[in-house]
PDB file of N, CA and C in Angstrom:
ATOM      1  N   UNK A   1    -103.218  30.366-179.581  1.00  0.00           N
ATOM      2  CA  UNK A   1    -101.861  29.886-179.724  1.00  0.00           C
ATOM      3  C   UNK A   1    -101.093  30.087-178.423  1.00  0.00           C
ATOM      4  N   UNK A   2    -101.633  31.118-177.960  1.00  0.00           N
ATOM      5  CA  UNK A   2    -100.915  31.391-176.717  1.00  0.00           C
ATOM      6  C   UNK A   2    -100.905  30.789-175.640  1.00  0.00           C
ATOM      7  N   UNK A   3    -102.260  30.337-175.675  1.00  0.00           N
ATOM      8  CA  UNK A   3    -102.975  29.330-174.269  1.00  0.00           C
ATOM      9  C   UNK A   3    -102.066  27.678-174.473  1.00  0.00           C
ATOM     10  N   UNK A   4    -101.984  27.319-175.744  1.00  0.00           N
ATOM     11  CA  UNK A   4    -101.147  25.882-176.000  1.00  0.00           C
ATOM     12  C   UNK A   4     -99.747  25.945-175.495  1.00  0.00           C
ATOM     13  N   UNK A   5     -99.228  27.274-175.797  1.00  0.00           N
ATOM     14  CA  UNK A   5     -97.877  27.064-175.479  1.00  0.00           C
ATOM     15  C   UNK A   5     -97.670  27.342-174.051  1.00  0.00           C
ATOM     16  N   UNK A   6     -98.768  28.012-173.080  1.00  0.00           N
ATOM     17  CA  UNK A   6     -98.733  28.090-172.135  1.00  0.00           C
ATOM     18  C   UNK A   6     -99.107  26.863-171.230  1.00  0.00           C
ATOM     19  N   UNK A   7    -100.154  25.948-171.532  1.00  0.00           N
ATOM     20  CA  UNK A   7    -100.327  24.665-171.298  1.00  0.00           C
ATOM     21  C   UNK A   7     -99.094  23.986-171.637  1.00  0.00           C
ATOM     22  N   UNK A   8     -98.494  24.266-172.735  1.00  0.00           N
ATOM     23  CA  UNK A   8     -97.235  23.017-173.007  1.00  0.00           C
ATOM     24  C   UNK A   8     -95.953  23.428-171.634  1.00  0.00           C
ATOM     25  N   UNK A   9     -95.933  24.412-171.018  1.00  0.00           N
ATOM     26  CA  UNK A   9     -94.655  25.001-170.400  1.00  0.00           C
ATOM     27  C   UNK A   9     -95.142  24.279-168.852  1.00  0.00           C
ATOM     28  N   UNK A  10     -96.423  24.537-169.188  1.00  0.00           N
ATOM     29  CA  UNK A  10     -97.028  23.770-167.344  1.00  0.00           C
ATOM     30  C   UNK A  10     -96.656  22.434-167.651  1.00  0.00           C
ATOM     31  N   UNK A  11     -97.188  21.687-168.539  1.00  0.00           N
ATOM     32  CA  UNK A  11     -97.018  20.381-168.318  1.00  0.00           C
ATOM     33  C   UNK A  11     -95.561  19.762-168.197  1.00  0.00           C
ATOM     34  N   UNK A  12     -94.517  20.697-168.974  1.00  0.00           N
ATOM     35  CA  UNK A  12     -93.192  20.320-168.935  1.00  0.00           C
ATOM     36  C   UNK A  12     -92.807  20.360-167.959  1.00  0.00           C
ATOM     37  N   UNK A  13     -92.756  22.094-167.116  1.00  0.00           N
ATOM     38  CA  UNK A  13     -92.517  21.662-165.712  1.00  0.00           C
ATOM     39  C   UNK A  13     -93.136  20.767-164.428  1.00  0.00           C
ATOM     40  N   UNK A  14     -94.414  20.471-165.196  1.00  0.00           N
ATOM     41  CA  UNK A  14     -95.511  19.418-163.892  1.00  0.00           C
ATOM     42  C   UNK A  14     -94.084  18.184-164.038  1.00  0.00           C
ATOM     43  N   UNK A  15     -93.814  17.950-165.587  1.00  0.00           N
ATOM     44  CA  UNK A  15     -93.310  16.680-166.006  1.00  0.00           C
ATOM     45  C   UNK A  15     -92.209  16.572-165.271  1.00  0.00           C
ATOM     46  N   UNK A  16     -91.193  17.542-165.314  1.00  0.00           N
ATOM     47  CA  UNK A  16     -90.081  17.533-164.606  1.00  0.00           C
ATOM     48  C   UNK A  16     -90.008  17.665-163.050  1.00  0.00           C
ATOM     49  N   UNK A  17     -90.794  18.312-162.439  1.00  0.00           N
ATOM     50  CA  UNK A  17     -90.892  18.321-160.927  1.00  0.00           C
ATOM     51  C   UNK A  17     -91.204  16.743-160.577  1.00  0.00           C
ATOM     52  N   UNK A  18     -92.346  16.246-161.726  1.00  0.00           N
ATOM     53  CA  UNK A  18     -92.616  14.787-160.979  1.00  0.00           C
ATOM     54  C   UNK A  18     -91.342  13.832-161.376  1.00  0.00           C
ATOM     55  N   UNK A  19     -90.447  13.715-162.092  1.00  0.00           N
ATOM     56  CA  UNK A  19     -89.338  13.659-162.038  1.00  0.00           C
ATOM     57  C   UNK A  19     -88.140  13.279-161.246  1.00  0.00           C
ATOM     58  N   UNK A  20     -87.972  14.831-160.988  1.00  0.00           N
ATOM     59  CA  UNK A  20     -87.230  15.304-159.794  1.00  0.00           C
ATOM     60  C   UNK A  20     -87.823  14.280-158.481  1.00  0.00           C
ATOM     61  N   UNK A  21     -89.019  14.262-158.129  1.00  0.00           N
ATOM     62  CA  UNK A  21     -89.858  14.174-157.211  1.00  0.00           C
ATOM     63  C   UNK A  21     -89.408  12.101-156.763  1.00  0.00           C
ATOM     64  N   UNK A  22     -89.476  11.642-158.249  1.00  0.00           N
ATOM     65  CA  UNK A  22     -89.579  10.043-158.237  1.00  0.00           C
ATOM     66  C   UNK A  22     -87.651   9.606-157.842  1.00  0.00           C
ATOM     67  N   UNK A  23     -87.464  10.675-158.734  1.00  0.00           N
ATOM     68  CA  UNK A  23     -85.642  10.241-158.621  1.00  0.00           C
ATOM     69  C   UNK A  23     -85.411  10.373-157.108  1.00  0.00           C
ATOM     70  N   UNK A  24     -85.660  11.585-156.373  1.00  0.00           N
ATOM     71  CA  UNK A  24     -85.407  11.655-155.008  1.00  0.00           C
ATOM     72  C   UNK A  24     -86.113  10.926-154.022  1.00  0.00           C
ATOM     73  N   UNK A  25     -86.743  10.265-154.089  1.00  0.00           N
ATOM     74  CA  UNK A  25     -87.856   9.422-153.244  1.00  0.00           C
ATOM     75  C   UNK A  25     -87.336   8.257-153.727  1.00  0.00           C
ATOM     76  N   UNK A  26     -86.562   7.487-154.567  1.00  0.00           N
ATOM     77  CA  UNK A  26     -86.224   6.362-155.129  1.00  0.00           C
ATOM     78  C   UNK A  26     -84.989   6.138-155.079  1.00  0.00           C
ATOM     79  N   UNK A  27     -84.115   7.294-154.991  1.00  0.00           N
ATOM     80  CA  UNK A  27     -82.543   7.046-154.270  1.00  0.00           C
ATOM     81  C   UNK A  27     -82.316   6.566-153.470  1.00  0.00           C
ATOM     82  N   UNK A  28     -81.278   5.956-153.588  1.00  0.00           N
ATOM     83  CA  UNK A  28     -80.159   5.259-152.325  1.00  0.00           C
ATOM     84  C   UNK A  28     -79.571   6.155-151.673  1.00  0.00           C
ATOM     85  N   UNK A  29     -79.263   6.604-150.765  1.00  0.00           N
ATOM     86  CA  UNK A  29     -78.884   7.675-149.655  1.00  0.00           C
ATOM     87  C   UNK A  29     -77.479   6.561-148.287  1.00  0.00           C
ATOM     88  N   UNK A  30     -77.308   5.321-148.992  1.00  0.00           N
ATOM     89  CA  UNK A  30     -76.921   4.478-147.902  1.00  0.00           C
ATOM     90  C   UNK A  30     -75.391   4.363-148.227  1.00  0.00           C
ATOM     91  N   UNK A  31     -75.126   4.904-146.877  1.00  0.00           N
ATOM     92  CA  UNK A  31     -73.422   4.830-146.660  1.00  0.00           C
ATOM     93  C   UNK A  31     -72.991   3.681-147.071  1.00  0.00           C
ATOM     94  N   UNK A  32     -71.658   3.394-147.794  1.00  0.00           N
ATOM     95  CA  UNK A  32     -71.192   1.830-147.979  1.00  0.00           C
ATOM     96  C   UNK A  32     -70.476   1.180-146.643  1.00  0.00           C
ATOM     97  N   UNK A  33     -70.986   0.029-146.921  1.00  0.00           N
ATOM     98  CA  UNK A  33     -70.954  -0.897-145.422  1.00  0.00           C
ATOM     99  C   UNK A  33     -68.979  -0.680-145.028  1.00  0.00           C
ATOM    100  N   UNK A  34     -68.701  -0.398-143.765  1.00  0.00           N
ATOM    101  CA  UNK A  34     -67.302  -0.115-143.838  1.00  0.00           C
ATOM    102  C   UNK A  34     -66.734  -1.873-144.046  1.00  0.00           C
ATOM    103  N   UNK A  35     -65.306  -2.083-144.120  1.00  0.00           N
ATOM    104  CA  UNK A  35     -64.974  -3.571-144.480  1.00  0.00           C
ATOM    105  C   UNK A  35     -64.385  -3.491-143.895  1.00  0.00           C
ATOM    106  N   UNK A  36     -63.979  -4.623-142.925  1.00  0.00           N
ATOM    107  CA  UNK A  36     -63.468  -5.036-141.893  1.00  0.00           C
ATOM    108  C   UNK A  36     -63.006  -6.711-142.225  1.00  0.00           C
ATOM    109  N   UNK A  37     -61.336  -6.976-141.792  1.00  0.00           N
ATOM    110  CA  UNK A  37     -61.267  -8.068-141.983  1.00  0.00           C
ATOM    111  C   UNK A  37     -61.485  -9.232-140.648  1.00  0.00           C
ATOM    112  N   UNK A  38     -61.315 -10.345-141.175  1.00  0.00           N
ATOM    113  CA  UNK A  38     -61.637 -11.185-139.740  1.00  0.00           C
ATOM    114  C   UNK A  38     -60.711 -12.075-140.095  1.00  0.00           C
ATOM    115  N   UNK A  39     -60.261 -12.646-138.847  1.00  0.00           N
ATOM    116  CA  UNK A  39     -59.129 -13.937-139.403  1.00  0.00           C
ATOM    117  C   UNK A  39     -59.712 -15.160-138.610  1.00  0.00           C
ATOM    118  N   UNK A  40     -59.993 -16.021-139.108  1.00  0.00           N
ATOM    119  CA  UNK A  40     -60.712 -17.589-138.565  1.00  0.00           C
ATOM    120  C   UNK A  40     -59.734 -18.563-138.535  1.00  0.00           C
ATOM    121  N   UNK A  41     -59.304 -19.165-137.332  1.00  0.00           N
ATOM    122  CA  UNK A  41     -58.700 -20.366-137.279  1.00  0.00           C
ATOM    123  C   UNK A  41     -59.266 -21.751-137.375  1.00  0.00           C
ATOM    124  N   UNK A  42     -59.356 -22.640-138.004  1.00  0.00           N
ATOM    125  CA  UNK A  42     -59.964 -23.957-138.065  1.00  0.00           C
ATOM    126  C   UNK A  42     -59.087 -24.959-137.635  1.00  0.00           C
ATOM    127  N   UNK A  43     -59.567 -25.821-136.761  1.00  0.00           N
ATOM    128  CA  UNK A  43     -58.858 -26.987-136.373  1.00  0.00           C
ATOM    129  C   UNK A  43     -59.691 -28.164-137.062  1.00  0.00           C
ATOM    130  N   UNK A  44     -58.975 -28.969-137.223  1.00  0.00           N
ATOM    131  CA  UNK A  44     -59.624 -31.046-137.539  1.00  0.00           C
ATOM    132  C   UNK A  44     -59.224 -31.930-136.865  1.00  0.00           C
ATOM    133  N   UNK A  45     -60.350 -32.593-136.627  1.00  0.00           N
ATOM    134  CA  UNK A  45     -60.027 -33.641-135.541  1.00  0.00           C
ATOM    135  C   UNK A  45     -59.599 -35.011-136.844  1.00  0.00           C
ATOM    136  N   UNK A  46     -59.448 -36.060-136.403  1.00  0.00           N
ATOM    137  CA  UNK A  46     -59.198 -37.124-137.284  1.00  0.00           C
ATOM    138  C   UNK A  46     -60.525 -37.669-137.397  1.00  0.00           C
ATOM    139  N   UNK A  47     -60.926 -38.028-138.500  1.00  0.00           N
ATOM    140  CA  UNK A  47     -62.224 -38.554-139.080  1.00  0.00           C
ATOM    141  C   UNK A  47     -62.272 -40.145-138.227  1.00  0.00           C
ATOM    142  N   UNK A  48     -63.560 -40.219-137.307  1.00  0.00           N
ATOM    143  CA  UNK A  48     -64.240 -41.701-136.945  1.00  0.00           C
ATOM    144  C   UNK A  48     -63.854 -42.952-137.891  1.00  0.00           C
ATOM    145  N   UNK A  49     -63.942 -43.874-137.661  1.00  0.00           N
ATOM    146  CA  UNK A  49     -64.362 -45.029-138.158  1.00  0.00           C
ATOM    147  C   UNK A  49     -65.571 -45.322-138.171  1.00  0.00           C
ATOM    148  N   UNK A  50     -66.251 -45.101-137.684  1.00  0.00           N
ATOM    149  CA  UNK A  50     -67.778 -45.936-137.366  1.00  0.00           C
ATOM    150  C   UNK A  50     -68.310 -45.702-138.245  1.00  0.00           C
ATOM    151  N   UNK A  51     -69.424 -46.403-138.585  1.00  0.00           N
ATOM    152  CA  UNK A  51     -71.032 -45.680-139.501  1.00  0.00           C
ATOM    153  C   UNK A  51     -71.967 -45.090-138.687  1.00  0.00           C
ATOM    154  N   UNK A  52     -72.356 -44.015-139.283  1.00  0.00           N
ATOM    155  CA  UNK A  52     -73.453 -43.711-138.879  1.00  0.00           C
ATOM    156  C   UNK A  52     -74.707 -44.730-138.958  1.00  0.00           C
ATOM    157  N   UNK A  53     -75.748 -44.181-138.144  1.00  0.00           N
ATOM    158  CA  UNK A  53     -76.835 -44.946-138.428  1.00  0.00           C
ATOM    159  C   UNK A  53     -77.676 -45.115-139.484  1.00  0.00           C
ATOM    160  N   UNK A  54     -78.539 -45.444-139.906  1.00  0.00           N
ATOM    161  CA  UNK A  54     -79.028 -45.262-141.064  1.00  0.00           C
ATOM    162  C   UNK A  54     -80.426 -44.627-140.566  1.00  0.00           C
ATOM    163  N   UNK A  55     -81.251 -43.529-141.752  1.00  0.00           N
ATOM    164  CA  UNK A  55     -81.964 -42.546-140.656  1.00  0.00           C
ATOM    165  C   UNK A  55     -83.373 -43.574-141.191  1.00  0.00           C
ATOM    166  N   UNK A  56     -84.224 -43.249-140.208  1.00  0.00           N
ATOM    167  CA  UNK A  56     -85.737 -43.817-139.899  1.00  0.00           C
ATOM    168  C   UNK A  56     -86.212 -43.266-141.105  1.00  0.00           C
ATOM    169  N   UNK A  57     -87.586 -44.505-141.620  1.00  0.00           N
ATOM    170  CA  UNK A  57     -88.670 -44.286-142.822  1.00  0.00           C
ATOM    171  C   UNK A  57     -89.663 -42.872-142.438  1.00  0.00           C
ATOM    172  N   UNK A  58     -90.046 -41.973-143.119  1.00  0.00           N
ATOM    173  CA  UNK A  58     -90.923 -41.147-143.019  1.00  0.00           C
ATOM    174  C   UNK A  58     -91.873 -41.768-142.985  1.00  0.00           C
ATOM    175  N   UNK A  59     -92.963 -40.955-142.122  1.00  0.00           N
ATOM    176  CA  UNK A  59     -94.637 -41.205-142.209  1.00  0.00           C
ATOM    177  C   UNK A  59     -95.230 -41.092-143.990  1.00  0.00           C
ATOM    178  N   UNK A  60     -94.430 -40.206-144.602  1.00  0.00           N
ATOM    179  CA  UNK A  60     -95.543 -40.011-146.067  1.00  0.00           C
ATOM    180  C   UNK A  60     -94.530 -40.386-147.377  1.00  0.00           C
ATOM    181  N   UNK A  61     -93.874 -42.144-146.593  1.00  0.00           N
ATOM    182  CA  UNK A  61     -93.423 -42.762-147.722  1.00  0.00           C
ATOM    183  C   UNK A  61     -93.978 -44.120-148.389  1.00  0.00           C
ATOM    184  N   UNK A  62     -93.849 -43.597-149.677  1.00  0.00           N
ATOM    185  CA  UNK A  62     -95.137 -44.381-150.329  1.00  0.00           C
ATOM    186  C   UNK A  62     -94.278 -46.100-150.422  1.00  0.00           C
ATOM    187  N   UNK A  63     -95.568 -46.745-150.289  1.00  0.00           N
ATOM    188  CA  UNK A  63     -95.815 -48.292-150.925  1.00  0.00           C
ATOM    189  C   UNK A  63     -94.855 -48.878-151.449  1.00  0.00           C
ATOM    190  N   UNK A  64     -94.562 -48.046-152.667  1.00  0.00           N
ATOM    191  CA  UNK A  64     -93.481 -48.704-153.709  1.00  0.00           C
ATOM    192  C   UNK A  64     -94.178 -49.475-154.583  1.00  0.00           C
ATOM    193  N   UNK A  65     -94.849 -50.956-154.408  1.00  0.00           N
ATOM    194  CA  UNK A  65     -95.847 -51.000-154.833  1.00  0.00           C
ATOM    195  C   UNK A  65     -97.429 -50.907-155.235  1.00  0.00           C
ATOM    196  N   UNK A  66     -97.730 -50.479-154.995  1.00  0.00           N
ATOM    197  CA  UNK A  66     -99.182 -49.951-154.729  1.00  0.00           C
ATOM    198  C   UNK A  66     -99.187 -48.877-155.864  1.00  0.00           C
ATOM    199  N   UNK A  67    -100.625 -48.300-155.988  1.00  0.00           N
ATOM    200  CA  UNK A  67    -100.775 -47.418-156.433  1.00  0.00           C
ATOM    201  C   UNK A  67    -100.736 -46.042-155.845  1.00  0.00           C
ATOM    202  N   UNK A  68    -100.858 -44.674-156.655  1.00  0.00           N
ATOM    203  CA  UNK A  68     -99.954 -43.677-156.363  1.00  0.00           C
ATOM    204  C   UNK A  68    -101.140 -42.925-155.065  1.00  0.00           C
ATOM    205  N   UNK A  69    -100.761 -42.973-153.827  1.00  0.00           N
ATOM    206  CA  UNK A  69    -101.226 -42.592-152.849  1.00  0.00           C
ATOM    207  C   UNK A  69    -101.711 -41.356-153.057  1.00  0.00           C
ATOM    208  N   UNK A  70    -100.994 -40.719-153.343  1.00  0.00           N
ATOM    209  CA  UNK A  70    -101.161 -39.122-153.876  1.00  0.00           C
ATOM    210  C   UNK A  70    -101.968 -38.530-154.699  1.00  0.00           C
ATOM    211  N   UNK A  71    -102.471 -39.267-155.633  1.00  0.00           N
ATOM    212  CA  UNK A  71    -103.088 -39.402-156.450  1.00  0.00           C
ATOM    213  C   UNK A  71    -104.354 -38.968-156.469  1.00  0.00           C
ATOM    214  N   UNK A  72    -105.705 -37.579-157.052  1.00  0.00           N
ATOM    215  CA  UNK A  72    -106.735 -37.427-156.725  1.00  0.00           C
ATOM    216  C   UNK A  72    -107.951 -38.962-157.156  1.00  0.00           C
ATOM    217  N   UNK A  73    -108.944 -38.994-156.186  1.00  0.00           N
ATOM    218  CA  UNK A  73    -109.819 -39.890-156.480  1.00  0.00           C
ATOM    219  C   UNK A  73    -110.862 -39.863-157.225  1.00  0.00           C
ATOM    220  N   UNK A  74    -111.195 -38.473-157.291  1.00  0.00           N
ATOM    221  CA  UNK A  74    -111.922 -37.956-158.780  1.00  0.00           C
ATOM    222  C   UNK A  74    -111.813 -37.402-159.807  1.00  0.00           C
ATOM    223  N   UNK A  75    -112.324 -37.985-160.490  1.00  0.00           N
ATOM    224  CA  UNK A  75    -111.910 -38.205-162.363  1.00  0.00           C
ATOM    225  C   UNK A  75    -113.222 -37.524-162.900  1.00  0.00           C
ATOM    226  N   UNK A  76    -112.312 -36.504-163.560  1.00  0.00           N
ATOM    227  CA  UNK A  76    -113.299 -35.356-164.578  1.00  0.00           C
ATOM    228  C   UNK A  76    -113.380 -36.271-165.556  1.00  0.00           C
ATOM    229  N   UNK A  77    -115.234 -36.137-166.263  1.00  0.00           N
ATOM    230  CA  UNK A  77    -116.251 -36.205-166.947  1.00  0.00           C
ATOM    231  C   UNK A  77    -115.230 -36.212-168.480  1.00  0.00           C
ATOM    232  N   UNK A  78    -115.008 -37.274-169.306  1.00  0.00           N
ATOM    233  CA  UNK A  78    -114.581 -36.729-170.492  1.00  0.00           C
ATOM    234  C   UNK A  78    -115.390 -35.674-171.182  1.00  0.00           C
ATOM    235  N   UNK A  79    -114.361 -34.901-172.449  1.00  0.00           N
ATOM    236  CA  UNK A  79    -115.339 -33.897-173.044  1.00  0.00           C
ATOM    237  C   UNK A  79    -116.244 -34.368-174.211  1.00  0.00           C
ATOM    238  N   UNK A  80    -117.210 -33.164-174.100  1.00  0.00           N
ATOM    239  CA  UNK A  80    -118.430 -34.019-175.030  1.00  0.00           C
ATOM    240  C   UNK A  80    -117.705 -33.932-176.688  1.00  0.00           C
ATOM    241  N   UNK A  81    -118.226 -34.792-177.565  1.00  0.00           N
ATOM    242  CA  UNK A  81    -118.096 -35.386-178.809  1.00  0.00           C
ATOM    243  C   UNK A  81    -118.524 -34.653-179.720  1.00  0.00           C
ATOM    244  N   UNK A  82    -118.889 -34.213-180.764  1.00  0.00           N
ATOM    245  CA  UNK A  82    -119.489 -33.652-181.875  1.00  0.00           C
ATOM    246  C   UNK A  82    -119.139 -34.360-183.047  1.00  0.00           C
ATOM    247  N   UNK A  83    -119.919 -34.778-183.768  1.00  0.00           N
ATOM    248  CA  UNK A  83    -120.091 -35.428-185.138  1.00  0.00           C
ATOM    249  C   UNK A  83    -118.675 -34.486-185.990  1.00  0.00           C
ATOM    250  N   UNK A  84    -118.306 -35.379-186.944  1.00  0.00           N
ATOM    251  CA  UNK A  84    -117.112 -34.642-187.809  1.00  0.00           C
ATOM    252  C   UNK A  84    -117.736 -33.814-188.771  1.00  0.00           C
ATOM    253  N   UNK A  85    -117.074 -32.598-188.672  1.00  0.00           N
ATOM    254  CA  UNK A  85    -117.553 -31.432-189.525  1.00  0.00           C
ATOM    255  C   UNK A  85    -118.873 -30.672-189.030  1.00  0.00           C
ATOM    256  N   UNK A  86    -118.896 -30.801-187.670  1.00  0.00           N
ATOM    257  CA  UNK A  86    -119.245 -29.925-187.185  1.00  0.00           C
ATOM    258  C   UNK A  86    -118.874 -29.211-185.954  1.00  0.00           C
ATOM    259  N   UNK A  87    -118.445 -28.290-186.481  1.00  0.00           N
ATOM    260  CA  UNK A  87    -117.380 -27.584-185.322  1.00  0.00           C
ATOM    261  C   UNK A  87    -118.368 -26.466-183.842  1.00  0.00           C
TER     262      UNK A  87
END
C-alpha cells in the first residue's frame, strides 16, 4: 500500500513539473508593440479622360471553341460488371 501511494506522489509531481515545464516554454514573454501615431497627407490629381489600353491575350487562353485543352488524354478502364445478385 505504501509503494502505490508512493508511486502515486511521484507521478503527480513528474505530472506537475511537466506542466510547469510546457506552460513556461509555451509562453509569450513579448513586450506590447509601443503605438505610435502617423499622420498621412493625400493629394488627387483630376482623373484623365483617355482609355486605357486594353491588355494583351495570354499564352494559356483557351479556343473557346474547341475542346477542353486541359483536359487529360487518358481514360480509365470502366469498372468490371458482376451478374445481379452477386455481390
Amino acid at each position: 500500500m505504501k509503494t502505490l501511494r508512493h508511486r502515486s506522489a511521484v507521478a503527480a509531481v513528474a505530472v506537475t513539473v511537466a506542466m510547469l515545464g510546457i506552460t513556461t516554454a509555451c509562453g509569450s514573454n513579448e513586450k506590447p508593440a509601443p503605438t505610435t501615431s502617423t499622420t498621412t497627407t493625400t493629394t488627387t490629381t483630376p482623373a484623365s479622360t483617355s482609355v486605357p489600353p486594353s491588355p494583351s491575350p495570354t499564352e494559356k487562353g483557351s479556343d473557346g471553341g474547341g475542346p477542353n485543352s486541359f483536359s487529360p488524354t487518358v481514360k480509365a478502364p470502366p469498372p468490371p460488371t458482376a451478374i445481379p445478385g452477386n455481390n
